[in-house]
PDB file of N, CA and C in Angstrom:
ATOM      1  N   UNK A   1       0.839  -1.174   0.000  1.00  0.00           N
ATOM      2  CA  UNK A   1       0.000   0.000   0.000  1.00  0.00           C
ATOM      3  C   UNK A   1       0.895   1.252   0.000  1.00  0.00           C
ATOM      4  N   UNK A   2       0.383   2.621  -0.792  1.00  0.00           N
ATOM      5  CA  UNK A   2       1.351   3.473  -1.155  1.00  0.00           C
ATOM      6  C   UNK A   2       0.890   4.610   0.345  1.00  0.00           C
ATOM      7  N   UNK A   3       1.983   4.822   0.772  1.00  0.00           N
ATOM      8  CA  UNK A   3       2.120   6.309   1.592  1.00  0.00           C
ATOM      9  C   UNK A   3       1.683   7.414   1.075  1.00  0.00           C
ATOM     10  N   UNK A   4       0.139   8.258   1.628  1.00  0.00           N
ATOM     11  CA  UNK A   4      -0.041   9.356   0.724  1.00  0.00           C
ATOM     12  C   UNK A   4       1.364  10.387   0.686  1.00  0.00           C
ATOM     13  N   UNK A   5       1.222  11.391  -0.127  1.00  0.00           N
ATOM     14  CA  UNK A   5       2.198  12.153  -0.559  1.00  0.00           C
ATOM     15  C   UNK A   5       1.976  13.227   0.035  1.00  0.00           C
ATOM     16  N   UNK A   6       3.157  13.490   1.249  1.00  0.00           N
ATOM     17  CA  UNK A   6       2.641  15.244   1.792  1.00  0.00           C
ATOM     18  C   UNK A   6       2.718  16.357   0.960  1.00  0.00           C
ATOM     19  N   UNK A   7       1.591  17.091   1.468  1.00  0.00           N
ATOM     20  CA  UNK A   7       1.471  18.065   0.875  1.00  0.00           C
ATOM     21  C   UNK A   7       2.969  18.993   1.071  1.00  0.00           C
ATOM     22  N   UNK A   8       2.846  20.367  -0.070  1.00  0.00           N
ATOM     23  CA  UNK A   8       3.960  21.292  -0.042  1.00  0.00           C
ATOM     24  C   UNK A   8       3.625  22.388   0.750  1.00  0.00           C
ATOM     25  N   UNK A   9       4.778  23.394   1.227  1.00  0.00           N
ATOM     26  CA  UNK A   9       4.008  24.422   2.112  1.00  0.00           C
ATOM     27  C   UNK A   9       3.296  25.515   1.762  1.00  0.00           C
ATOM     28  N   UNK A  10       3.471  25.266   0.739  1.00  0.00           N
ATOM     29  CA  UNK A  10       2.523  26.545  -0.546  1.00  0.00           C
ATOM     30  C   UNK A  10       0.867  26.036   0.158  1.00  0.00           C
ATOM     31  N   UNK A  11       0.292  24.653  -0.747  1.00  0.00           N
ATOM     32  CA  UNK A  11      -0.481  24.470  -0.023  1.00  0.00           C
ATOM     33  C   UNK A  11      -1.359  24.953   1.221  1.00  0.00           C
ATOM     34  N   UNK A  12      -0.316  24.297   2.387  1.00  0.00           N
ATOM     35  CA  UNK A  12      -0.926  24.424   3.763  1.00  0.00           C
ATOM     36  C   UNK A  12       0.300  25.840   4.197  1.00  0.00           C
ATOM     37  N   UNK A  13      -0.246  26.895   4.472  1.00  0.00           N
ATOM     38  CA  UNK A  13       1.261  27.789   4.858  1.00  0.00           C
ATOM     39  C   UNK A  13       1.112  28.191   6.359  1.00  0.00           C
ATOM     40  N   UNK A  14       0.119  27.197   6.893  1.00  0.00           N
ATOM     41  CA  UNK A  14       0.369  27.173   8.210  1.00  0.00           C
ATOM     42  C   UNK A  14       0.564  25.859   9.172  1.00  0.00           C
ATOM     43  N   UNK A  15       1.144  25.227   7.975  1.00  0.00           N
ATOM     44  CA  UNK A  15       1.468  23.894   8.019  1.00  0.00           C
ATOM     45  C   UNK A  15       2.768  23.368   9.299  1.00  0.00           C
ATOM     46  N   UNK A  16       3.461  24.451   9.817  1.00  0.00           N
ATOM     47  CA  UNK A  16       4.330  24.332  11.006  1.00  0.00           C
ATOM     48  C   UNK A  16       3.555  24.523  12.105  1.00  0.00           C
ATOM     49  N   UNK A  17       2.052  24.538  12.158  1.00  0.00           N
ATOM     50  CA  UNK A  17       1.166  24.326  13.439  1.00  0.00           C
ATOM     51  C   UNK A  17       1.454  22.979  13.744  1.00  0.00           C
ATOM     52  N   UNK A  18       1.074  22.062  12.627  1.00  0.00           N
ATOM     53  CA  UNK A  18       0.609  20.418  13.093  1.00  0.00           C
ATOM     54  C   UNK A  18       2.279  19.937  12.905  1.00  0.00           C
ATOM     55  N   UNK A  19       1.820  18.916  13.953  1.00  0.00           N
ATOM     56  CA  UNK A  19       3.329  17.900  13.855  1.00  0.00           C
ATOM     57  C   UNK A  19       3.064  16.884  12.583  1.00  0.00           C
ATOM     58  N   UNK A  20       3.806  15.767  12.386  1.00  0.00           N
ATOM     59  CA  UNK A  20       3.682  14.780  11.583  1.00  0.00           C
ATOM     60  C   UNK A  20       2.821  13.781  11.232  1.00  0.00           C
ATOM     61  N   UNK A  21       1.854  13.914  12.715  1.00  0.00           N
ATOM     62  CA  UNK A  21       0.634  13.002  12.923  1.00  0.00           C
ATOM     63  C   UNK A  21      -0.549  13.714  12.569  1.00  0.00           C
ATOM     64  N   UNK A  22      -0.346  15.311  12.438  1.00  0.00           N
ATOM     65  CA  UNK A  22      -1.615  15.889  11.477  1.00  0.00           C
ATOM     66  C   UNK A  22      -2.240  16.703  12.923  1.00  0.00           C
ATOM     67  N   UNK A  23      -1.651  16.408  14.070  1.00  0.00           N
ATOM     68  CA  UNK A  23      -2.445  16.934  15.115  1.00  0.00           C
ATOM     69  C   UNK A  23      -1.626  18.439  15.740  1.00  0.00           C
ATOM     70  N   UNK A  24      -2.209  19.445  16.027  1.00  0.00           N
ATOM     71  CA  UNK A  24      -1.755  20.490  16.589  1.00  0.00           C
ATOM     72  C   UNK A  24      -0.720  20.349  17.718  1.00  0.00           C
ATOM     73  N   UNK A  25       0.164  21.276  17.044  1.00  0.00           N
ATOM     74  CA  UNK A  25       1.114  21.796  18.262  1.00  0.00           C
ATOM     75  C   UNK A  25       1.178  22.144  18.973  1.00  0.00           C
ATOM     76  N   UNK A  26       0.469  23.392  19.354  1.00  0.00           N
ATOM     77  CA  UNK A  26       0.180  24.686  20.026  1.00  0.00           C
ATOM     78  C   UNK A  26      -1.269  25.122  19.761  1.00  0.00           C
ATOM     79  N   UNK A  27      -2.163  25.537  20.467  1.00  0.00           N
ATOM     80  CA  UNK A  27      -3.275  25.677  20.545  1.00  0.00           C
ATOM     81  C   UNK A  27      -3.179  27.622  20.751  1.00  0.00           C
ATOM     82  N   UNK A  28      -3.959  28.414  19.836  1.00  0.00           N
ATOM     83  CA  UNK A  28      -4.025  30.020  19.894  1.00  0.00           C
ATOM     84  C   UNK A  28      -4.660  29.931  21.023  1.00  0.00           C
ATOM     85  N   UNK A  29      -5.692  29.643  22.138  1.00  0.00           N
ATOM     86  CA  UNK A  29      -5.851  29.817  23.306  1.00  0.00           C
ATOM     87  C   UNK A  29      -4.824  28.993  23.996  1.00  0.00           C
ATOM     88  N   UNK A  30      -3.901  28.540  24.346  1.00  0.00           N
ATOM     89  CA  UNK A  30      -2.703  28.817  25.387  1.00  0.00           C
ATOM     90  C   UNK A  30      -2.276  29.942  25.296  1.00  0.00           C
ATOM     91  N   UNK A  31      -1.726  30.825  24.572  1.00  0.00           N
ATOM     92  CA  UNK A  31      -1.119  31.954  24.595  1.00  0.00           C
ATOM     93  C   UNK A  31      -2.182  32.912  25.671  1.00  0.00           C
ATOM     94  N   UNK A  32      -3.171  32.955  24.956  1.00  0.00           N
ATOM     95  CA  UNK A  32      -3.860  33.873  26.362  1.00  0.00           C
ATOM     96  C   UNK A  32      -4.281  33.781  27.417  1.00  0.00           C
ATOM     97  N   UNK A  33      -3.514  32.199  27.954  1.00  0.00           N
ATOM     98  CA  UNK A  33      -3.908  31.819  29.840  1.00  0.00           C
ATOM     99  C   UNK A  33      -2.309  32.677  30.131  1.00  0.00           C
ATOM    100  N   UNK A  34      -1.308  32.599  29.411  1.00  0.00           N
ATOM    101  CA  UNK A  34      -0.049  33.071  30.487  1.00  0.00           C
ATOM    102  C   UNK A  34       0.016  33.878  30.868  1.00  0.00           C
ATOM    103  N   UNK A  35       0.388  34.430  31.510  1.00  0.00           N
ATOM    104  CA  UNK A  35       0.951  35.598  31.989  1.00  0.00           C
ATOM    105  C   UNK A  35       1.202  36.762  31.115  1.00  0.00           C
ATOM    106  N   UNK A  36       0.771  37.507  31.454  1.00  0.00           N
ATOM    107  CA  UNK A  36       1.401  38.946  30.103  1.00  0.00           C
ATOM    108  C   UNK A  36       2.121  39.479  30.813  1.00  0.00           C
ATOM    109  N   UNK A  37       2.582  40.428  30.107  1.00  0.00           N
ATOM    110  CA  UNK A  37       3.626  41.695  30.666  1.00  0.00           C
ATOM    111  C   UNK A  37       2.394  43.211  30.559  1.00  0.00           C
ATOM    112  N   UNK A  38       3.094  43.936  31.597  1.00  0.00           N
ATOM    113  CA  UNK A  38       1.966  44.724  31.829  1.00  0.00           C
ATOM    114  C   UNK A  38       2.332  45.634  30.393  1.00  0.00           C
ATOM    115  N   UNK A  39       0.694  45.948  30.483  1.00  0.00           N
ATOM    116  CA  UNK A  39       1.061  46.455  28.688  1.00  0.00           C
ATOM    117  C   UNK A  39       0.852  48.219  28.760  1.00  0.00           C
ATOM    118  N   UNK A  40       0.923  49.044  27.130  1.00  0.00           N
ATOM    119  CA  UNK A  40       0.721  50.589  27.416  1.00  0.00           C
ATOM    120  C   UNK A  40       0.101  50.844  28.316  1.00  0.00           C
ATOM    121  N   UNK A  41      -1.400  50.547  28.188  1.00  0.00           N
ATOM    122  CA  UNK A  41      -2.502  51.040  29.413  1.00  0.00           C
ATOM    123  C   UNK A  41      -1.676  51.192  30.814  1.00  0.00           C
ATOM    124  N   UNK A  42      -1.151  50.304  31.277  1.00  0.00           N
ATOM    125  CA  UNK A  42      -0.671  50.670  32.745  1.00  0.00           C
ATOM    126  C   UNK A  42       0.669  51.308  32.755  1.00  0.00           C
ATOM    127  N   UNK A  43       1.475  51.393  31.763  1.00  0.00           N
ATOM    128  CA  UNK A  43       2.338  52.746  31.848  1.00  0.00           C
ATOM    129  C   UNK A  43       1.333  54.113  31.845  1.00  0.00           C
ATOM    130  N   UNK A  44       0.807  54.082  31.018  1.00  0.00           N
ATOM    131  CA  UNK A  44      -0.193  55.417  30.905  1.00  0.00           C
ATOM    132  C   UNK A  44      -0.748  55.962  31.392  1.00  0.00           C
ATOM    133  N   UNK A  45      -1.451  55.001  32.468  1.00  0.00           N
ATOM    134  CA  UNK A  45      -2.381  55.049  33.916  1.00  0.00           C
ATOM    135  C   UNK A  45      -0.731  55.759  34.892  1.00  0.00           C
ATOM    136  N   UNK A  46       0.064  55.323  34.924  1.00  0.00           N
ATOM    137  CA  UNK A  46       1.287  55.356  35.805  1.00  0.00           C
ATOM    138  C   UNK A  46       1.913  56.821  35.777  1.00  0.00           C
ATOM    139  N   UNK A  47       1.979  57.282  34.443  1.00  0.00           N
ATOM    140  CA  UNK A  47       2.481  58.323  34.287  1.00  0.00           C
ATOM    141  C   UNK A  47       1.166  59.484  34.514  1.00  0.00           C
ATOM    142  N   UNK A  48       0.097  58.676  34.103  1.00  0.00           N
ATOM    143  CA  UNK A  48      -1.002  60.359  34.575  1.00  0.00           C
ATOM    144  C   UNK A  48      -1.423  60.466  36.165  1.00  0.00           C
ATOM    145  N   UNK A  49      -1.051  59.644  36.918  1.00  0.00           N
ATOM    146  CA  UNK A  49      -0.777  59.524  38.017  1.00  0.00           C
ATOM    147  C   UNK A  49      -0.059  59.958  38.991  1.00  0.00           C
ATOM    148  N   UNK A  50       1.434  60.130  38.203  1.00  0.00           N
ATOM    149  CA  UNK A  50       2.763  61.131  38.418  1.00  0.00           C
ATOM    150  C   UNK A  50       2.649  62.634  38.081  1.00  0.00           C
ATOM    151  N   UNK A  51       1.867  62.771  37.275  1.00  0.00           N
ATOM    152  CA  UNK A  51       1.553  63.706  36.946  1.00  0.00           C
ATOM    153  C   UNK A  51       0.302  64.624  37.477  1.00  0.00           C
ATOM    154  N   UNK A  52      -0.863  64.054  37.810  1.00  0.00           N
ATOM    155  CA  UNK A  52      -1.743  64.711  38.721  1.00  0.00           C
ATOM    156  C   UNK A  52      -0.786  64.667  40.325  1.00  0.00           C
ATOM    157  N   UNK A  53       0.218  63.960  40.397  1.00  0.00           N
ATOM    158  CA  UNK A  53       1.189  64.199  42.086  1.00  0.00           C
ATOM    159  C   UNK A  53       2.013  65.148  42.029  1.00  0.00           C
ATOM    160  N   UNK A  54       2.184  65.685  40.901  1.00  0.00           N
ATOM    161  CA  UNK A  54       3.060  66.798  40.710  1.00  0.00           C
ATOM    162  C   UNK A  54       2.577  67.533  40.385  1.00  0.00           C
ATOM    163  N   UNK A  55       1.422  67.745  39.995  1.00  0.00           N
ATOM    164  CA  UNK A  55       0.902  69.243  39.799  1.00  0.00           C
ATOM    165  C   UNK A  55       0.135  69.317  41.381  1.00  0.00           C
ATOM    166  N   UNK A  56      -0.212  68.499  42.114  1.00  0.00           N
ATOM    167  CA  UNK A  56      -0.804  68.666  43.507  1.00  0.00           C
ATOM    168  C   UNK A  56       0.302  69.488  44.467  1.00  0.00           C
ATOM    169  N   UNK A  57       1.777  68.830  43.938  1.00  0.00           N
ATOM    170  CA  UNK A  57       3.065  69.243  44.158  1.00  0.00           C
ATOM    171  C   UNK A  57       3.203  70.514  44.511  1.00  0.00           C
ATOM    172  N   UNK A  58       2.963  70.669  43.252  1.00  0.00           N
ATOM    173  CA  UNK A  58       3.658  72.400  42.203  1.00  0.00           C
ATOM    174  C   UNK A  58       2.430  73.361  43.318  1.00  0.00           C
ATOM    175  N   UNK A  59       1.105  72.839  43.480  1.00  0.00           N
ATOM    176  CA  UNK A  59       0.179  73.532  43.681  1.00  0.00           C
ATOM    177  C   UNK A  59       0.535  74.292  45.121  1.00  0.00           C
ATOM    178  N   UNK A  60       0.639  73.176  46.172  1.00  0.00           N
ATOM    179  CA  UNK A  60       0.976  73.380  47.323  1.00  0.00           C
ATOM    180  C   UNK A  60       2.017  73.988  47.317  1.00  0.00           C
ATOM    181  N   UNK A  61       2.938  73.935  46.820  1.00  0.00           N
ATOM    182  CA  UNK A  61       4.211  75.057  46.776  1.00  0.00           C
ATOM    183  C   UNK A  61       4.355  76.380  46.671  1.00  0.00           C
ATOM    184  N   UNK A  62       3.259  76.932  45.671  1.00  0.00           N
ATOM    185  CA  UNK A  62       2.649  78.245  45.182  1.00  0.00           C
ATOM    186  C   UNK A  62       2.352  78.667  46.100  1.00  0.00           C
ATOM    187  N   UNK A  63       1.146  78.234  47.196  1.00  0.00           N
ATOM    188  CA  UNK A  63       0.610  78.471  48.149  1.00  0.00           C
ATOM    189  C   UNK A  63       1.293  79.010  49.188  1.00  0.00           C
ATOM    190  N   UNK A  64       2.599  77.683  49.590  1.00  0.00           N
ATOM    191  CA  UNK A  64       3.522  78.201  50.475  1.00  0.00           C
ATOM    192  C   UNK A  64       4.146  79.445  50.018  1.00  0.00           C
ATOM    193  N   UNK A  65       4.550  79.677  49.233  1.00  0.00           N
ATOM    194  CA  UNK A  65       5.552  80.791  48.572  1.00  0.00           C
ATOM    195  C   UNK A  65       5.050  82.238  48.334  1.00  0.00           C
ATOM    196  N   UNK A  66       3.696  82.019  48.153  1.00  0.00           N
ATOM    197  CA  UNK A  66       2.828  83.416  48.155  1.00  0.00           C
ATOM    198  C   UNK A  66       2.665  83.281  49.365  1.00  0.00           C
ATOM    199  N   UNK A  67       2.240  82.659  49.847  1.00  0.00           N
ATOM    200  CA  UNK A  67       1.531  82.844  51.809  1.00  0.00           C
ATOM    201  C   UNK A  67       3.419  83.635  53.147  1.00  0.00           C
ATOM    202  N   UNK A  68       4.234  82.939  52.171  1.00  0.00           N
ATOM    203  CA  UNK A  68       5.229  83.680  53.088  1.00  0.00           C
ATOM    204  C   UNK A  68       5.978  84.726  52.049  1.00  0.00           C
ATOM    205  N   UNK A  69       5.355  85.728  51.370  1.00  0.00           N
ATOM    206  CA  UNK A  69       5.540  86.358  50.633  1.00  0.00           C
ATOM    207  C   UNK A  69       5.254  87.833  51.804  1.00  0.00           C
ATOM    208  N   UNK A  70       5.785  88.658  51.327  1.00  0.00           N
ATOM    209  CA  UNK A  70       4.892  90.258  52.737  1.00  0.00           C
ATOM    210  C   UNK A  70       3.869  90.842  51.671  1.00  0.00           C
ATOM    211  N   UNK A  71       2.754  91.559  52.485  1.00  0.00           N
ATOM    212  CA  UNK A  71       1.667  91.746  51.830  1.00  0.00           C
ATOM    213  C   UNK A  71       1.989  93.350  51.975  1.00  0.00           C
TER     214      UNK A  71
END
C-alpha cells in the first residue's frame, strides 16, 4: 500500500502548526492563559498619576511661597 504524498508548504502555509501526525502543536488559546507583561494602558495610567502628584506638588508650593511672601 502506497504512503499518501505530503502536501507542499505553498499548499498548507500554516502547516508548522501540526506535527507529523496531522495533530496540533500549540493551541491560539494557550497563549492567552499566560501571563502577560503589563502592557501601554498601565504605563499610561502610571504616568497620569505622576503627573496629577506633581501638579498637587507644584500647587501646594505656590501656596507656600505666596503665603510667606509680605503683603
Amino acid at each position: 500500500m502506497l504512503k499518501p504524498r505530503r502536501k507542499s508548504q505553498k499548499v498548507y502555509p500554516n502547516a508548522d502548526r501540526y506535527g507529523e501526525d496531522g495533530r496540533r502543536l500549540y493551541s491560539a488559546y494557550d497563549a492567552a492563559a499566560a501571563t502577560r507583561r503589563p502592557g501601554r494602558q498601565v504605563w499610561v495610567k502610571r504616568i497620569r498619576l505622576a503627573a496629577i502628584a506633581l501638579t498637587f506638588v507644584a500647587a501646594v508650593l505656590v501656596v507656600i511661597v505666596f503665603s510667606a511672601l509680605p503683603h
